[in-house]
Protein backbone atom coordinates (compact mmCIF):
# COMPACT_ATOMS: atom_id res chain seq x y z
CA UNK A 1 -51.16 -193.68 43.57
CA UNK A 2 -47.55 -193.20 42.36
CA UNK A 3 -47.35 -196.88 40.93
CA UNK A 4 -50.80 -196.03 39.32
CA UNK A 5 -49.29 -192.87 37.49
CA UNK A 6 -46.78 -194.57 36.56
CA UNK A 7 -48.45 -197.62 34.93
CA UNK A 8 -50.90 -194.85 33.27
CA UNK A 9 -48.45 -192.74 31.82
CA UNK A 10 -45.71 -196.06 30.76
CA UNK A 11 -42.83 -195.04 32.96
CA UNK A 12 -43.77 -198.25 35.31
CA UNK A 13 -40.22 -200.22 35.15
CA UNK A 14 -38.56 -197.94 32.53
CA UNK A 15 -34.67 -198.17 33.15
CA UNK A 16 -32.23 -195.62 31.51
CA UNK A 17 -31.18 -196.46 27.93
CA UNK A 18 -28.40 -199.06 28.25
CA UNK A 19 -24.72 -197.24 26.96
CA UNK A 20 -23.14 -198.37 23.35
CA UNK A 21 -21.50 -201.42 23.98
CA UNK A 22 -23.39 -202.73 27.05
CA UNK A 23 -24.82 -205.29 24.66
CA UNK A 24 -21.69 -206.92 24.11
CA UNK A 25 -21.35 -207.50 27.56
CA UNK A 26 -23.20 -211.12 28.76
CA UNK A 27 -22.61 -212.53 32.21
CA UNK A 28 -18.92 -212.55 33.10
CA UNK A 29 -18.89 -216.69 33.41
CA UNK A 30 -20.42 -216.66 29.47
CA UNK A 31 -17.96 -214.66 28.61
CA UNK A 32 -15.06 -216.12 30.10
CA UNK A 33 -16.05 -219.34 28.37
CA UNK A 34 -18.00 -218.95 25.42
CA UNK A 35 -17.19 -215.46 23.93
CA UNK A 36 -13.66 -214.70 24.56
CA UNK A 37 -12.15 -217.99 22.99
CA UNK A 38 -14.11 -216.26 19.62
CA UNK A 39 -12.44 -213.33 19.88
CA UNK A 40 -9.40 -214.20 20.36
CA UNK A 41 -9.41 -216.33 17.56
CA UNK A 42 -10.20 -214.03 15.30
CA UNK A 43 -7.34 -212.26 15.89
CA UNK A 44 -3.78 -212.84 15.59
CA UNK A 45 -1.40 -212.00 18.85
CA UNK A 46 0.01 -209.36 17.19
CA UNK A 47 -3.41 -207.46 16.11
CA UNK A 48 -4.63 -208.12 19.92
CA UNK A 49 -4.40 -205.27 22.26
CA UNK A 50 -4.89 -204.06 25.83
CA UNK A 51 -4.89 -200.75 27.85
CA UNK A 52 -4.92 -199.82 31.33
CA UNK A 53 -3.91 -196.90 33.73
CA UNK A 54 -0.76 -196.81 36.39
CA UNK A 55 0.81 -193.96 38.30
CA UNK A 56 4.41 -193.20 39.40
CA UNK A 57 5.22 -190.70 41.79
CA UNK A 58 7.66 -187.86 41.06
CA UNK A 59 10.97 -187.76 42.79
CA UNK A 60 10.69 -185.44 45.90
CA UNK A 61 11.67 -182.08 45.51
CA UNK A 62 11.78 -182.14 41.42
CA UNK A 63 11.41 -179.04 39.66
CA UNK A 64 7.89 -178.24 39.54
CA UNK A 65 6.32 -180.12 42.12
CA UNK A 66 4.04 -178.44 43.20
CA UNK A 67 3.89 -176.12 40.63
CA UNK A 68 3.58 -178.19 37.03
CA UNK A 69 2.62 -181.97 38.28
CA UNK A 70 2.01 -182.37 41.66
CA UNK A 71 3.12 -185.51 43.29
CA UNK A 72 2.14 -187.93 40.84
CA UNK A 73 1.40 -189.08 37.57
CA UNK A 74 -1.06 -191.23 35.36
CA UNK A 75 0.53 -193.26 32.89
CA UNK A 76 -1.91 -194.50 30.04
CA UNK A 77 0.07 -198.49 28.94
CA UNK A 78 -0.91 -200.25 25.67
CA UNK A 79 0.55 -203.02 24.26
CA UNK A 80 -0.15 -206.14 22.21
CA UNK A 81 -0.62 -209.64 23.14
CA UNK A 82 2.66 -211.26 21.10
CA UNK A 83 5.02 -208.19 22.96
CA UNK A 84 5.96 -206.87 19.41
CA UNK A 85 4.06 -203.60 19.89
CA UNK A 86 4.34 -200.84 22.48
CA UNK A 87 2.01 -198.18 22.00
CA UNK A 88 4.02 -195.13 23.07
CA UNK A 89 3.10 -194.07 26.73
CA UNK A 90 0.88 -191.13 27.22
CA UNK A 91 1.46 -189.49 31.04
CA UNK A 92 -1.14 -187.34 32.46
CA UNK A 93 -0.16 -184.35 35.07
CA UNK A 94 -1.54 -181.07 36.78
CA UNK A 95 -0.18 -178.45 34.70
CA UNK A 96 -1.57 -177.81 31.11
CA UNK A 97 1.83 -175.86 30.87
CA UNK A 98 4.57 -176.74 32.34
CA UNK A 99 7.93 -174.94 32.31
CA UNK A 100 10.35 -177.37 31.39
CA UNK A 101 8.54 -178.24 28.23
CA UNK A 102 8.24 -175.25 26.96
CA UNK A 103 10.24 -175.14 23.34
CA UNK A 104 9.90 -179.15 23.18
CA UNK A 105 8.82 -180.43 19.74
CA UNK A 106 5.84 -182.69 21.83
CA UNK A 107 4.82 -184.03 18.31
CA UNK A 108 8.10 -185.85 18.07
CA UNK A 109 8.63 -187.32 21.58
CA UNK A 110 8.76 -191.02 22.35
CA UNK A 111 5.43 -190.12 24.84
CA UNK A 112 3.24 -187.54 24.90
CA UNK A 113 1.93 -185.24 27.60
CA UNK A 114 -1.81 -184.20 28.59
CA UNK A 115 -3.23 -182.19 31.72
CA UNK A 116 -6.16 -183.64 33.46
CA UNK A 117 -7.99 -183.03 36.89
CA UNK A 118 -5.42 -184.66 39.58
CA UNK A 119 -2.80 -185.73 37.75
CA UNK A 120 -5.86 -188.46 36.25
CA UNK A 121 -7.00 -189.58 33.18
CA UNK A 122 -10.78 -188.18 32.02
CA UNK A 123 -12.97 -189.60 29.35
CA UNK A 124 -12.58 -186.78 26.98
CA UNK A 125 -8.44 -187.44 27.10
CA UNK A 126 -9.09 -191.31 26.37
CA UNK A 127 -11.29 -190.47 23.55
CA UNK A 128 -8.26 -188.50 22.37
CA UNK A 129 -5.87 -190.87 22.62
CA UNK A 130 -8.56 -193.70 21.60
CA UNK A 131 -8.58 -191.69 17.81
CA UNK A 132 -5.45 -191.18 17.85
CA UNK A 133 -4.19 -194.93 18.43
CA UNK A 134 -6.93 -195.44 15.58
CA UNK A 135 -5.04 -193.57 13.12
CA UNK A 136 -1.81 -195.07 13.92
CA UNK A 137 -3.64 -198.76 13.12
CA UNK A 138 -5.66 -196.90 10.24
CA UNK A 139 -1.90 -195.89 8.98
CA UNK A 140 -0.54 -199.58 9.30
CA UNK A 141 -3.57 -200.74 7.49
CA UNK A 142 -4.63 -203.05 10.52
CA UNK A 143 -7.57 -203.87 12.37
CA UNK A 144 -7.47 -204.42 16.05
CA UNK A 145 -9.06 -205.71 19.12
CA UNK A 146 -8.58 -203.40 22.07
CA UNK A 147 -9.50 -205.08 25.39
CA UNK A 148 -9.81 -202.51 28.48
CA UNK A 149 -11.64 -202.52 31.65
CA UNK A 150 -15.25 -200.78 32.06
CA UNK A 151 -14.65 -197.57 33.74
CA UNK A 152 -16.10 -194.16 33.78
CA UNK A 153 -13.11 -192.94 32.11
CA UNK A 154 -12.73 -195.10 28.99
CA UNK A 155 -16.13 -194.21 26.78
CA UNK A 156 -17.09 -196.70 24.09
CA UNK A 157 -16.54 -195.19 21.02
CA UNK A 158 -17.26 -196.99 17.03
CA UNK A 159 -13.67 -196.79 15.18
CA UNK A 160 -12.46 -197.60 11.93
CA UNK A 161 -9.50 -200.04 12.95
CA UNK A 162 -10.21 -200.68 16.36
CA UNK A 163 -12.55 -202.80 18.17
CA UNK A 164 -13.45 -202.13 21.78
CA UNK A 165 -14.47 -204.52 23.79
CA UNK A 166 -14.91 -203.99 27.74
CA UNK A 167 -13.84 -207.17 29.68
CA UNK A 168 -15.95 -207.62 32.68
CA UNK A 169 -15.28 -207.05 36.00
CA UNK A 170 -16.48 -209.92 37.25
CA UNK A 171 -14.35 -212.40 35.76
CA UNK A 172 -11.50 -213.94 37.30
CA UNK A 173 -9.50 -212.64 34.25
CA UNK A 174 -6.99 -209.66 35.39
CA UNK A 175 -5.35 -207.07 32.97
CA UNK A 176 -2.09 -208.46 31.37
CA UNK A 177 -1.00 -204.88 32.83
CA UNK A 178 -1.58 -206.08 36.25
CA UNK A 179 0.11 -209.05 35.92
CA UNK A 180 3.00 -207.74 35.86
CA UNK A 181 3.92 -205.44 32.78
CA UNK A 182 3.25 -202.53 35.26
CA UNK A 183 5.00 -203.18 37.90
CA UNK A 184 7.94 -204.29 36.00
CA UNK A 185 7.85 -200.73 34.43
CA UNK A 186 8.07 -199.15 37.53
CA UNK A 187 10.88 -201.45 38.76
CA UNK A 188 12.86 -200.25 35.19
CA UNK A 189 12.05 -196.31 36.46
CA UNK A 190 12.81 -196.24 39.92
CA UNK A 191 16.41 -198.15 38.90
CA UNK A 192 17.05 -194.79 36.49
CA UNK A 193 15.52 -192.74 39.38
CA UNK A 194 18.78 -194.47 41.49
CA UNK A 195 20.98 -194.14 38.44
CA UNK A 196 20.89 -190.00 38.27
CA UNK A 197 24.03 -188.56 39.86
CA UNK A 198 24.05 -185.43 40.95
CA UNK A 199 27.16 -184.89 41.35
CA UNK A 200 28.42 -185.90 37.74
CA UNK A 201 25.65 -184.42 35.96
CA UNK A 202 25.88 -181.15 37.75
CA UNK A 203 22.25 -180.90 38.25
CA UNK A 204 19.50 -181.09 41.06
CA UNK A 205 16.52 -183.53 41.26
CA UNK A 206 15.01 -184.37 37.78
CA UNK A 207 12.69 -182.38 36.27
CA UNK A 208 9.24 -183.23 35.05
CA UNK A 209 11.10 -183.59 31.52
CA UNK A 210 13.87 -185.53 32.75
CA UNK A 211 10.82 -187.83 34.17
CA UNK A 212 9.03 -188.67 31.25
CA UNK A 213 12.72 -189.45 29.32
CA UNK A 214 13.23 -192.17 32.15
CA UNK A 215 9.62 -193.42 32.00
CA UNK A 216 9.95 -193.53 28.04
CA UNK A 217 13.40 -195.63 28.33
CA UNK A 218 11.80 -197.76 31.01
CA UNK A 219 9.18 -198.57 28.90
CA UNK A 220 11.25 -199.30 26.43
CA UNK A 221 12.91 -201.92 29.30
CA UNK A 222 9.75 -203.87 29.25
CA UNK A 223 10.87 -206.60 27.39
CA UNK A 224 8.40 -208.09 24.52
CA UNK A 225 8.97 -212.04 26.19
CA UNK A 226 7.22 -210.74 29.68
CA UNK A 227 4.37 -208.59 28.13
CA UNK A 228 3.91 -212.20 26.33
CA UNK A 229 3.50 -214.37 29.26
CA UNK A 230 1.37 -211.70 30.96
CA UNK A 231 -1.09 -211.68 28.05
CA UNK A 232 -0.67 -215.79 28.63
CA UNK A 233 -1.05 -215.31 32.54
CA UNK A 234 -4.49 -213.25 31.70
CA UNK A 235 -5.74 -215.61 29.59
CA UNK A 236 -5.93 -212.88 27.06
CA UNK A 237 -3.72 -214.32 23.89
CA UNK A 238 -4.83 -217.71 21.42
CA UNK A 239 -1.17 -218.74 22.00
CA UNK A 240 -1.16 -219.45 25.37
CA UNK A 241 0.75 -222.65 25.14
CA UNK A 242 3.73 -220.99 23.37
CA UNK A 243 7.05 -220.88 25.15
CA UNK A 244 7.84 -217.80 26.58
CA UNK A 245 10.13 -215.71 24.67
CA UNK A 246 13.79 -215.46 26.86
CA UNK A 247 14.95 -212.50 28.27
CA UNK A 248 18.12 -211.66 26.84
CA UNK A 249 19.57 -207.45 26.74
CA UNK A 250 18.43 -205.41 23.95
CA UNK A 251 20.49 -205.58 20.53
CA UNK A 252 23.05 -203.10 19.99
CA UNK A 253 24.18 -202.26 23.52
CA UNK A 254 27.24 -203.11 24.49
CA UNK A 255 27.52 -205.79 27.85
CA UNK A 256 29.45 -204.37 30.87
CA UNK A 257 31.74 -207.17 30.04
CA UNK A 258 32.25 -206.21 26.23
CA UNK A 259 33.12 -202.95 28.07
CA UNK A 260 35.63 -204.44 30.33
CA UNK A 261 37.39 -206.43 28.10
CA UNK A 262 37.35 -203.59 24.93
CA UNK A 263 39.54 -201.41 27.59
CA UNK A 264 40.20 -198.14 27.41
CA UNK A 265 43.01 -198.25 24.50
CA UNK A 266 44.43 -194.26 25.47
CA UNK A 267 45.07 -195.74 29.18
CA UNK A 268 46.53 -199.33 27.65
CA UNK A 269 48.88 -197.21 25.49
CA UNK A 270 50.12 -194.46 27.70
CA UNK A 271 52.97 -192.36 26.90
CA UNK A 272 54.49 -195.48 24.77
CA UNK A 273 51.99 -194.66 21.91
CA UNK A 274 53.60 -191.18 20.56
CA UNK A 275 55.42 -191.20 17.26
CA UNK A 276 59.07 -190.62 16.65
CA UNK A 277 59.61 -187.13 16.73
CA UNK A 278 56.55 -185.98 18.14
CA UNK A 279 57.05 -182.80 20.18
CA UNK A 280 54.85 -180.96 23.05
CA UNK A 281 53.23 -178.54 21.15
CA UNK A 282 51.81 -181.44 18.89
CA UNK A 283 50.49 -183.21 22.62
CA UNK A 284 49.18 -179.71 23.48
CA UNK A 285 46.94 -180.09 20.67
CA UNK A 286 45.20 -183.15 22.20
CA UNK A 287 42.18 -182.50 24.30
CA UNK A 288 42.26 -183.97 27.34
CA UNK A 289 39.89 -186.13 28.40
CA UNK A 290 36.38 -184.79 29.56
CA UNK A 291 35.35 -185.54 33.12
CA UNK A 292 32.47 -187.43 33.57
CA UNK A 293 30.31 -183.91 34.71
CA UNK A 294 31.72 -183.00 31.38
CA UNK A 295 30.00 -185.80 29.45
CA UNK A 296 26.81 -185.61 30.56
CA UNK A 297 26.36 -181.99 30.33
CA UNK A 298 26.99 -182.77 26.72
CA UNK A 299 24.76 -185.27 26.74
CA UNK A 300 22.22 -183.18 28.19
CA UNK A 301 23.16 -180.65 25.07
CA UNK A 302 22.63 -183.11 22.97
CA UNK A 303 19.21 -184.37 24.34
CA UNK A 304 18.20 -180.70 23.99
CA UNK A 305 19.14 -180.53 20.46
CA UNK A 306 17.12 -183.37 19.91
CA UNK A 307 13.97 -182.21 22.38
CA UNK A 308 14.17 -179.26 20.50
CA UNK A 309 15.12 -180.22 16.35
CA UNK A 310 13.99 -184.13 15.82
CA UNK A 311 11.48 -185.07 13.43
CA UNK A 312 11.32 -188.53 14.36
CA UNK A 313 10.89 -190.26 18.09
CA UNK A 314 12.92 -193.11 16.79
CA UNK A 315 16.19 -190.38 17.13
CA UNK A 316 15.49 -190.82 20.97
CA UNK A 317 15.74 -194.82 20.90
CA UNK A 318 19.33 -193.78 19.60
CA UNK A 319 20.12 -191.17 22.30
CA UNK A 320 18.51 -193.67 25.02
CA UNK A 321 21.08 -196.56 24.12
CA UNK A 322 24.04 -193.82 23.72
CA UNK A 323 23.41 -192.72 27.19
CA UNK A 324 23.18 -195.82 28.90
CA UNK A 325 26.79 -196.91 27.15
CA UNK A 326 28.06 -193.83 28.84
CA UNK A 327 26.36 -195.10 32.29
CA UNK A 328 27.78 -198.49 31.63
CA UNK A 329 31.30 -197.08 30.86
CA UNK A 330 31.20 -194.31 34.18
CA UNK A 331 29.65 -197.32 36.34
CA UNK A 332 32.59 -199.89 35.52
């Protein structure tokens, strides 16, 4: 009698209305074949983009744990298929507001900071970011293809500059963020994780702050040649033939052995260096130099400043490179 109410009223073999987007989806073999070759050939590396989630755990016993972020947190990765673009990272944590950021111009960090149920990422926070990566293409006057994975979490939305399209989960396709761009980001933060002294910086475990710096400059790390062969790896990128791009350091750091072989000209000279005529009270003049505590409190100073004052994220790029010359000098 059910099937005959059913049948009477029409609801015999109704299903729920399909969600935007679900159209675009065809069997994952299709797809694989016939429909992403299209795609990506409408589009040039550069303008072809993918997105996935990671977490990192906080170091134990950081400031806050516990109270701010809890043990972990989601890291939101974007980048583009030829390794020229890195969408700024966007980490998700506990606390809507935590301490250590209070006073921090957040509109003018190299990431950005959300809250979200365990430390993970919710649709409504995508959607955020979703616009907001919109505008920043909108602003560049591009149009782009985002490719993500179909997840409760990442809602199909229509954009201006952005095209979403869901790559199935059937296909023997992984994320280019799973092929290695993640993991080589955490390798990049648990080396700066190793790299924080104590002892010099006259300070404790990191703070939740201190955290997203490091994650920021190991992003940064990532270097454009390996999120290129991962897009290549994933099948993801109309180039796939091209040469992958060598991994060399980043321009405008200065080698350990540049360092080495520049010296330390006050130490070369010694006491041989003072002028004719030059008495004590002239020498008492000259600062001495600052212990290595010393430096990076002021670097810590500075970093405040610029936390505090900058009006561009680019400033940090600047401050990152800075303070890993002063690691490279205290290390050698």
């Amino acid at each position: 009698w059910l099937a005959r109410l059913g049948a009477r009223h029409g609801l015999a073999g109704k299903k729920p209305p399909a969600e935007k987007g679900d159209a675009e989806q065809p069997t994952a073999e299709h797809w694989a074949g016939a429909v992403l070759p299209g795609l990506l050939r409408s589009y040039a590396p550069a303008e072809i983009f993918a997105c996935g989630e990671t977490a990192v755990l906080l170091p134990a016993g950081a400031p806050g744990k516990g109270e701010s972020t809890g043990e972990r947190l989601t890291l939101l990765l974007c980048a583009n298929a030829s390794g020229s673009e890195k969408v700024p990272l966007r980490a998700v944590g506990d606390s809507p507001r935590p301490r250590c950021l209070r006073g921090v111009n957040l509109e003018q960090m190299p990431w950005s900071y959300r809250a979200g149920s365990l430390a993970g990422l919710t649709a409504p926070l995508f959607a955020e970011w979703l616009r907001e990566f919109n505008e920043g293409m909108r602003r560049q006057g591009k149009s782009v293809l985002l490719l993500l994975a179909k997840h409760e979490a990442h809602p199909y939305l229509q954009l201006s500059n952005v095209r979403m399209v869901f790559v199935p989960p059937a296909t023997a396709l992984a994320q280019p963020l799973d092929r290695g761009i993640a993991s080589d980001l955490k390798g990049h933060y648990r080396r700066r994780l190793l790299r924080w002294l104590p002892a010099e910086r006259g300070a404790g475990q990191p703070s939740l702050l201190d955290v997203l710096h490091m994650l920021a400059q190991a992003w940064g790390d990532v270097h454009p040649g390996l999120i290129a062969s991962c897009f290549r790896a994933a099948g993801l990128s109309p180039d796939a033939s091209a040469e992958a791009v060598s991994l060399t350091s980043a321009p405008g750091l200065l080698s350990r052995e540049q360092l080495e072989r520049d010296g330390d000209p006050a130490e070369a000279d010694g006491d041989e260096g003072m002028a004719e005529g030059e008495d004590a009270g002239e020498l008492a003049a000259v600062p001495p130099c600052p212990s290595e505590r010393e430096v990076w409190r002021s670097l810590a100073t500075l970093r405040r400043y610029l936390e505090c004052q900058a009006t561009s994220p680019d400033l940090f790029q600047a401050f990152y490179e800075l303070e890993d010359a002063v690691h490279m000098v205290s290390a050698g």
